[in-house]
C-alpha atoms as a PDB file:
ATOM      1  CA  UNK A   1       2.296   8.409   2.180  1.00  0.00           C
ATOM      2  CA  UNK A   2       0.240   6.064   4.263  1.00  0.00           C
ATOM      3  CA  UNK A   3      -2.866   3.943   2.514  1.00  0.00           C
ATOM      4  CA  UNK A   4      -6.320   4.491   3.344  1.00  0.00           C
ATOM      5  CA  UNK A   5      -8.660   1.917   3.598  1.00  0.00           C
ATOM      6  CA  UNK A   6     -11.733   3.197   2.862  1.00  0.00           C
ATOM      7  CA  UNK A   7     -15.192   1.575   3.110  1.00  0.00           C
ATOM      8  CA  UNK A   8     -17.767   2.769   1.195  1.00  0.00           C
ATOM      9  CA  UNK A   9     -20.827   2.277  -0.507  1.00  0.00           C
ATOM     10  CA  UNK A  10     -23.739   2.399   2.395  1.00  0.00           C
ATOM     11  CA  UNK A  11     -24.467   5.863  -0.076  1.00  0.00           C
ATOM     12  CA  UNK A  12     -22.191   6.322  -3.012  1.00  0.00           C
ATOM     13  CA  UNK A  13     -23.224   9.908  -2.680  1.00  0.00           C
ATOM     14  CA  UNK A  14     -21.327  10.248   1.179  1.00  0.00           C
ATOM     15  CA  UNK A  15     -17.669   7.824  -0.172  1.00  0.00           C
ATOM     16  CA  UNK A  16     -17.757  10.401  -2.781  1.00  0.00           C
ATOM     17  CA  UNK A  17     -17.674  13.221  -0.448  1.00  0.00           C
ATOM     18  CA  UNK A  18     -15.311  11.338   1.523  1.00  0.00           C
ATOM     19  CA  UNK A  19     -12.864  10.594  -1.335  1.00  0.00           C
ATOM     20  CA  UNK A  20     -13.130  14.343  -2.860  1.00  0.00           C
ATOM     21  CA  UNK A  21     -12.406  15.346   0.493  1.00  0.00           C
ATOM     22  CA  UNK A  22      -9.304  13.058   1.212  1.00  0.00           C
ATOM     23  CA  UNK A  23      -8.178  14.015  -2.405  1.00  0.00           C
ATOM     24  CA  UNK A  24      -7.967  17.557  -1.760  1.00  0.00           C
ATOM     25  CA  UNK A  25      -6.604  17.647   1.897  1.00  0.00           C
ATOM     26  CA  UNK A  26      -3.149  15.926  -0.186  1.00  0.00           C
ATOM     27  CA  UNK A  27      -3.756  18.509  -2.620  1.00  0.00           C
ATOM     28  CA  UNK A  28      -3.604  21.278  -0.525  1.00  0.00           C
ATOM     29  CA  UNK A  29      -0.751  19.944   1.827  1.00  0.00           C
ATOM     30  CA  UNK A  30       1.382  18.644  -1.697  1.00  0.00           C
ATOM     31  CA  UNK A  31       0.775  20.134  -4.539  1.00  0.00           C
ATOM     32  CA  UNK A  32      -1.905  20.073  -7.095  1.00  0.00           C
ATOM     33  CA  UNK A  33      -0.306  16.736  -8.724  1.00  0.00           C
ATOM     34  CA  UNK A  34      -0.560  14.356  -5.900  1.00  0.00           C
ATOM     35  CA  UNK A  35      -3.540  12.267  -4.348  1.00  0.00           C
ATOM     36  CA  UNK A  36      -4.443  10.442  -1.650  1.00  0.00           C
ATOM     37  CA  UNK A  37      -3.203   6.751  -1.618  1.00  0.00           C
ATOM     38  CA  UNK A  38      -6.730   5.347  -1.373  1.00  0.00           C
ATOM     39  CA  UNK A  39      -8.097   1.697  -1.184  1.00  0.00           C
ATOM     40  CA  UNK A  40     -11.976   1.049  -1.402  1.00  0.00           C
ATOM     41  CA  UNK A  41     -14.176  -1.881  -0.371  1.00  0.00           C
ATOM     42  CA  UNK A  42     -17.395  -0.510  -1.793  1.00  0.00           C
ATOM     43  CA  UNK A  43     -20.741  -2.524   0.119  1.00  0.00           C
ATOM     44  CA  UNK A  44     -24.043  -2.794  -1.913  1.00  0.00           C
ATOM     45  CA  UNK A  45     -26.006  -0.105   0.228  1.00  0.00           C
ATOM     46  CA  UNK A  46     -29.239  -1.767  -0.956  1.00  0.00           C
ATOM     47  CA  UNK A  47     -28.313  -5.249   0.660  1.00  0.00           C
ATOM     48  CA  UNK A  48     -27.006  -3.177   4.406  1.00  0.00           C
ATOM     49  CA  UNK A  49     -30.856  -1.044   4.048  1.00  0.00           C
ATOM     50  CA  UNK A  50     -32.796  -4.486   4.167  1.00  0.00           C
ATOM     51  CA  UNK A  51     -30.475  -5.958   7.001  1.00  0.00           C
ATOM     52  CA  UNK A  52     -31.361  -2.480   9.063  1.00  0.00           C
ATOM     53  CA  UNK A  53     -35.029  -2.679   8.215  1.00  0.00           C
ATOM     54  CA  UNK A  54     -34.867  -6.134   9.925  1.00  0.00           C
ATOM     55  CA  UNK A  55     -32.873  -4.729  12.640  1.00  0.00           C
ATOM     56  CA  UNK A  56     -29.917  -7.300  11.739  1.00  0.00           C
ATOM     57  CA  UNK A  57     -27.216  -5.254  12.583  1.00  0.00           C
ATOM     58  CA  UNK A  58     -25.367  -8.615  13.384  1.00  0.00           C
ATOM     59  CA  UNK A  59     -25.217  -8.725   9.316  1.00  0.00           C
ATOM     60  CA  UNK A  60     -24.753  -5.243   8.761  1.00  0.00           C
ATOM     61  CA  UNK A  61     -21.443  -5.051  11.097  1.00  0.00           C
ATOM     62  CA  UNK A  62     -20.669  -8.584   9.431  1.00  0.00           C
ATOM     63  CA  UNK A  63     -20.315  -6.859   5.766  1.00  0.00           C
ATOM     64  CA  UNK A  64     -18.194  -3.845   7.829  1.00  0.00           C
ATOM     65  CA  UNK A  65     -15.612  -5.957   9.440  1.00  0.00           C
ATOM     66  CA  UNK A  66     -15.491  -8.090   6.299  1.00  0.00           C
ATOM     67  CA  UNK A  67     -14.634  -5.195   4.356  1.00  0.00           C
ATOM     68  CA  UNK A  68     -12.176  -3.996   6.858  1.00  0.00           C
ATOM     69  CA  UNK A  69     -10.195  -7.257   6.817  1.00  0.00           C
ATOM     70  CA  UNK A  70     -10.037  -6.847   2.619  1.00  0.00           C
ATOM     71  CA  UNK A  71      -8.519  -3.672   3.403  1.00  0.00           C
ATOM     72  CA  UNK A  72      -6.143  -4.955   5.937  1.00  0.00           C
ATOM     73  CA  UNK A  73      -5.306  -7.867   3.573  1.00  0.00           C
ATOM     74  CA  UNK A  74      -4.359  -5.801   0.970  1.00  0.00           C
ATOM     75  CA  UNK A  75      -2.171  -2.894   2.618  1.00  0.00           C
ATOM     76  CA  UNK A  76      -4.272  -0.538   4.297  1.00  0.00           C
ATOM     77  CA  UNK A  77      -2.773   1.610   7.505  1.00  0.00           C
ATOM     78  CA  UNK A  78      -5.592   2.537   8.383  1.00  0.00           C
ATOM     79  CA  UNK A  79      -9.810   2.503   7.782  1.00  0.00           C
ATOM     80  CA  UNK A  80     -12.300   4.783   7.639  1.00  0.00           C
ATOM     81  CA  UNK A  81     -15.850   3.933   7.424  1.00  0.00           C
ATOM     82  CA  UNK A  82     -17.816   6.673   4.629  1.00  0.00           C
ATOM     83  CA  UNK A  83     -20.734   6.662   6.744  1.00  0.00           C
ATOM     84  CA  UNK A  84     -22.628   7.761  10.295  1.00  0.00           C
ATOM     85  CA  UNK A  85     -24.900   4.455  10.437  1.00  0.00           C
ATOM     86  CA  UNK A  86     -22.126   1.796   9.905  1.00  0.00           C
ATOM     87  CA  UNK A  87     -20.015   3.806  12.706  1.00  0.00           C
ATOM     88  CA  UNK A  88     -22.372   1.537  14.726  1.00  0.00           C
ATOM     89  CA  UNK A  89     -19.794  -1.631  14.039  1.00  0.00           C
ATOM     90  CA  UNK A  90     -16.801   0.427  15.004  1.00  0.00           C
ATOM     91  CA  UNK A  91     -16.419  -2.080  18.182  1.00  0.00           C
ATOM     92  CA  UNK A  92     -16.542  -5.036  15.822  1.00  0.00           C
ATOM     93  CA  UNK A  93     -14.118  -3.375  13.206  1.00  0.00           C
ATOM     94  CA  UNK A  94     -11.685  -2.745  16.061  1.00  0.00           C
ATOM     95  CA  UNK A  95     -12.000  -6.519  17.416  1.00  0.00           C
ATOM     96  CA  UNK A  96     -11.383  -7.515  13.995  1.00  0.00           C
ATOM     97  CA  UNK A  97      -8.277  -5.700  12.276  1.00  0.00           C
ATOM     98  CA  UNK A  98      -4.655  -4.784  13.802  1.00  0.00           C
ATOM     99  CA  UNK A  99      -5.484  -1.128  11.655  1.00  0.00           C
ATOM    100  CA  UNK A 100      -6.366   1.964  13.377  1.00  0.00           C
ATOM    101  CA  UNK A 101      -9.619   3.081  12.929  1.00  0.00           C
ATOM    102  CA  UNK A 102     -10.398   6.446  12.227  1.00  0.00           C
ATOM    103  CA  UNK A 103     -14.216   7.468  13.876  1.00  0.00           C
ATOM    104  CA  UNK A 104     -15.852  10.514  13.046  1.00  0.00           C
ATOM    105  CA  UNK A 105     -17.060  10.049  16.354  1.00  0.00           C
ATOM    106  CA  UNK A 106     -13.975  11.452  17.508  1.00  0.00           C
ATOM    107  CA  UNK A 107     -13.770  14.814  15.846  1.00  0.00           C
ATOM    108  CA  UNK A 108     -16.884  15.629  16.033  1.00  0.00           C
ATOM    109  CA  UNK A 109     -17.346  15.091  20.348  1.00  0.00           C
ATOM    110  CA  UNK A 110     -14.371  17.694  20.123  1.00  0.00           C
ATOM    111  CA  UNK A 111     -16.331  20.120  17.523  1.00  0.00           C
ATOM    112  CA  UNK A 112     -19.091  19.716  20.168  1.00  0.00           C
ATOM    113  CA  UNK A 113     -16.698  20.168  22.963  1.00  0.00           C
ATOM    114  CA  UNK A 114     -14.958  23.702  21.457  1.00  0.00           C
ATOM    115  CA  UNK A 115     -18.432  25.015  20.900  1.00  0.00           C
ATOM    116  CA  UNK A 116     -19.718  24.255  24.364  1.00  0.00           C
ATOM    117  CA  UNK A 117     -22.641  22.352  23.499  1.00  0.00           C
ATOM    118  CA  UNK A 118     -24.220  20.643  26.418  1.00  0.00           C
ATOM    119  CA  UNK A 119     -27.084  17.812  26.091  1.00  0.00           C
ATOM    120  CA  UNK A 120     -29.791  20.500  26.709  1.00  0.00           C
ATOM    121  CA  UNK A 121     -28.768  22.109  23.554  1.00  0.00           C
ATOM    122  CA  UNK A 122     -26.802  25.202  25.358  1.00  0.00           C
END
Protein backbone atom coordinates (compact mmCIF):
# COMPACT_ATOMS: atom_id res chain seq x y z
CA UNK A 1 0.00 0.00 0.00
CA UNK A 2 1.34 3.37 -0.96
CA UNK A 3 2.12 6.19 1.99
CA UNK A 4 0.26 9.25 2.30
CA UNK A 5 1.73 12.29 3.18
CA UNK A 6 -0.63 14.20 4.73
CA UNK A 7 -0.48 17.85 5.87
CA UNK A 8 -2.55 18.94 8.37
CA UNK A 9 -3.26 21.14 11.05
CA UNK A 10 -4.54 24.63 9.30
CA UNK A 11 -7.98 23.11 11.41
CA UNK A 12 -7.48 19.93 13.33
CA UNK A 13 -11.19 19.62 12.91
CA UNK A 14 -10.83 19.25 8.63
CA UNK A 15 -7.16 16.52 8.97
CA UNK A 16 -9.53 14.71 11.11
CA UNK A 17 -12.13 14.45 8.54
CA UNK A 18 -9.51 13.81 6.15
CA UNK A 19 -7.83 10.96 8.09
CA UNK A 20 -11.37 9.27 9.13
CA UNK A 21 -12.06 9.48 5.63
CA UNK A 22 -8.76 7.91 4.21
CA UNK A 23 -9.16 5.30 7.08
CA UNK A 24 -12.35 4.05 5.96
CA UNK A 25 -11.96 4.16 2.08
CA UNK A 26 -9.01 1.08 3.08
CA UNK A 27 -11.59 -0.22 5.23
CA UNK A 28 -14.11 -0.61 2.87
CA UNK A 29 -11.81 -1.73 -0.11
CA UNK A 30 -9.74 -4.35 2.63
CA UNK A 31 -11.31 -5.39 5.29
CA UNK A 32 -12.25 -3.99 8.59
CA UNK A 33 -8.53 -4.72 9.99
CA UNK A 34 -6.48 -2.62 7.74
CA UNK A 35 -5.73 1.26 7.56
CA UNK A 36 -4.43 3.67 5.58
CA UNK A 37 -0.55 3.97 5.60
CA UNK A 38 -0.62 7.60 6.73
CA UNK A 39 2.21 10.17 7.48
CA UNK A 40 1.31 13.66 9.07
CA UNK A 41 3.15 17.00 9.22
CA UNK A 42 0.65 18.75 11.45
CA UNK A 43 1.19 23.04 11.05
CA UNK A 44 0.19 25.25 14.08
CA UNK A 45 -3.08 26.72 12.40
CA UNK A 46 -2.78 29.68 14.80
CA UNK A 47 0.76 30.74 13.43
CA UNK A 48 -0.69 30.20 9.23
CA UNK A 49 -4.14 32.60 10.58
CA UNK A 50 -1.72 35.57 11.56
CA UNK A 51 0.49 35.13 8.33
CA UNK A 52 -3.08 35.36 6.26
CA UNK A 53 -4.31 38.28 8.30
CA UNK A 54 -1.08 40.01 7.09
CA UNK A 55 -1.64 38.76 3.71
CA UNK A 56 1.88 36.84 3.89
CA UNK A 57 1.03 34.07 1.93
CA UNK A 58 4.83 34.00 0.99
CA UNK A 59 5.05 32.46 4.75
CA UNK A 60 2.03 30.58 4.67
CA UNK A 61 3.10 28.51 1.36
CA UNK A 62 6.68 28.54 3.10
CA UNK A 63 5.27 26.29 6.18
CA UNK A 64 3.29 24.11 3.16
CA UNK A 65 6.21 23.24 1.06
CA UNK A 66 8.27 22.79 4.22
CA UNK A 67 5.96 20.30 5.38
CA UNK A 68 5.77 18.64 2.07
CA UNK A 69 9.54 18.12 1.85
CA UNK A 70 9.29 16.33 5.67
CA UNK A 71 6.93 14.15 4.02
CA UNK A 72 9.00 13.48 1.02
CA UNK A 73 12.04 12.98 3.32
CA UNK A 74 10.54 10.48 5.17
CA UNK A 75 8.69 8.13 2.53
CA UNK A 76 5.68 9.67 1.36
CA UNK A 77 4.23 8.75 -2.41
CA UNK A 78 2.28 11.15 -2.40
CA UNK A 79 0.68 14.57 -0.42
CA UNK A 80 -2.38 15.82 0.26
CA UNK A 81 -2.97 19.10 1.76
CA UNK A 82 -6.22 18.79 4.69
CA UNK A 83 -7.37 22.05 3.69
CA UNK A 84 -9.16 24.55 0.87
CA UNK A 85 -7.00 27.76 1.92
CA UNK A 86 -3.46 26.16 1.83
CA UNK A 87 -4.54 24.62 -1.75
CA UNK A 88 -3.39 28.20 -2.56
CA UNK A 89 0.54 26.90 -2.38
CA UNK A 90 -0.21 23.92 -4.55
CA UNK A 91 2.21 25.65 -7.32
CA UNK A 92 4.92 25.99 -4.70
CA UNK A 93 4.36 22.36 -3.29
CA UNK A 94 4.68 21.07 -6.85
CA UNK A 95 8.02 23.20 -7.53
CA UNK A 96 9.22 21.81 -4.41
CA UNK A 97 8.78 17.86 -4.08
CA UNK A 98 9.31 14.97 -6.84
CA UNK A 99 5.65 13.57 -5.02
CA UNK A 100 2.43 13.81 -6.72
CA UNK A 101 0.15 16.04 -5.36
CA UNK A 102 -3.24 15.22 -4.87
CA UNK A 103 -5.68 18.72 -5.26
CA UNK A 104 -9.11 18.71 -4.32
CA UNK A 105 -9.20 21.11 -6.94
CA UNK A 106 -9.32 18.36 -9.23
CA UNK A 107 -12.31 16.35 -8.18
CA UNK A 108 -14.27 18.80 -7.41
CA UNK A 109 -14.01 20.94 -11.21
CA UNK A 110 -15.26 17.35 -12.33
CA UNK A 111 -18.22 17.21 -9.56
CA UNK A 112 -18.95 20.68 -11.05
CA UNK A 113 -18.48 19.46 -14.52
CA UNK A 114 -21.04 16.13 -14.14
CA UNK A 115 -23.59 18.44 -12.62
CA UNK A 116 -23.44 21.06 -15.33
CA UNK A 117 -22.80 23.96 -13.30
CA UNK A 118 -21.88 26.99 -15.28
CA UNK A 119 -20.37 30.37 -13.65
CA UNK A 120 -23.90 31.93 -13.66
CA UNK A 121 -24.95 29.33 -11.26
CA UNK A 122 -27.06 27.16 -14.00
Amino acid sequence: MRVIGLIGGTSWESTAVYYRLLNEEVKERLGVSHSARILMVSLDGGDLEEFMQRDQWDEVCSRVVDAARSLQAGGADMVLICSNTNHLCVDAVQDAVTLPLVHIGDPTADAVERAHISESGS
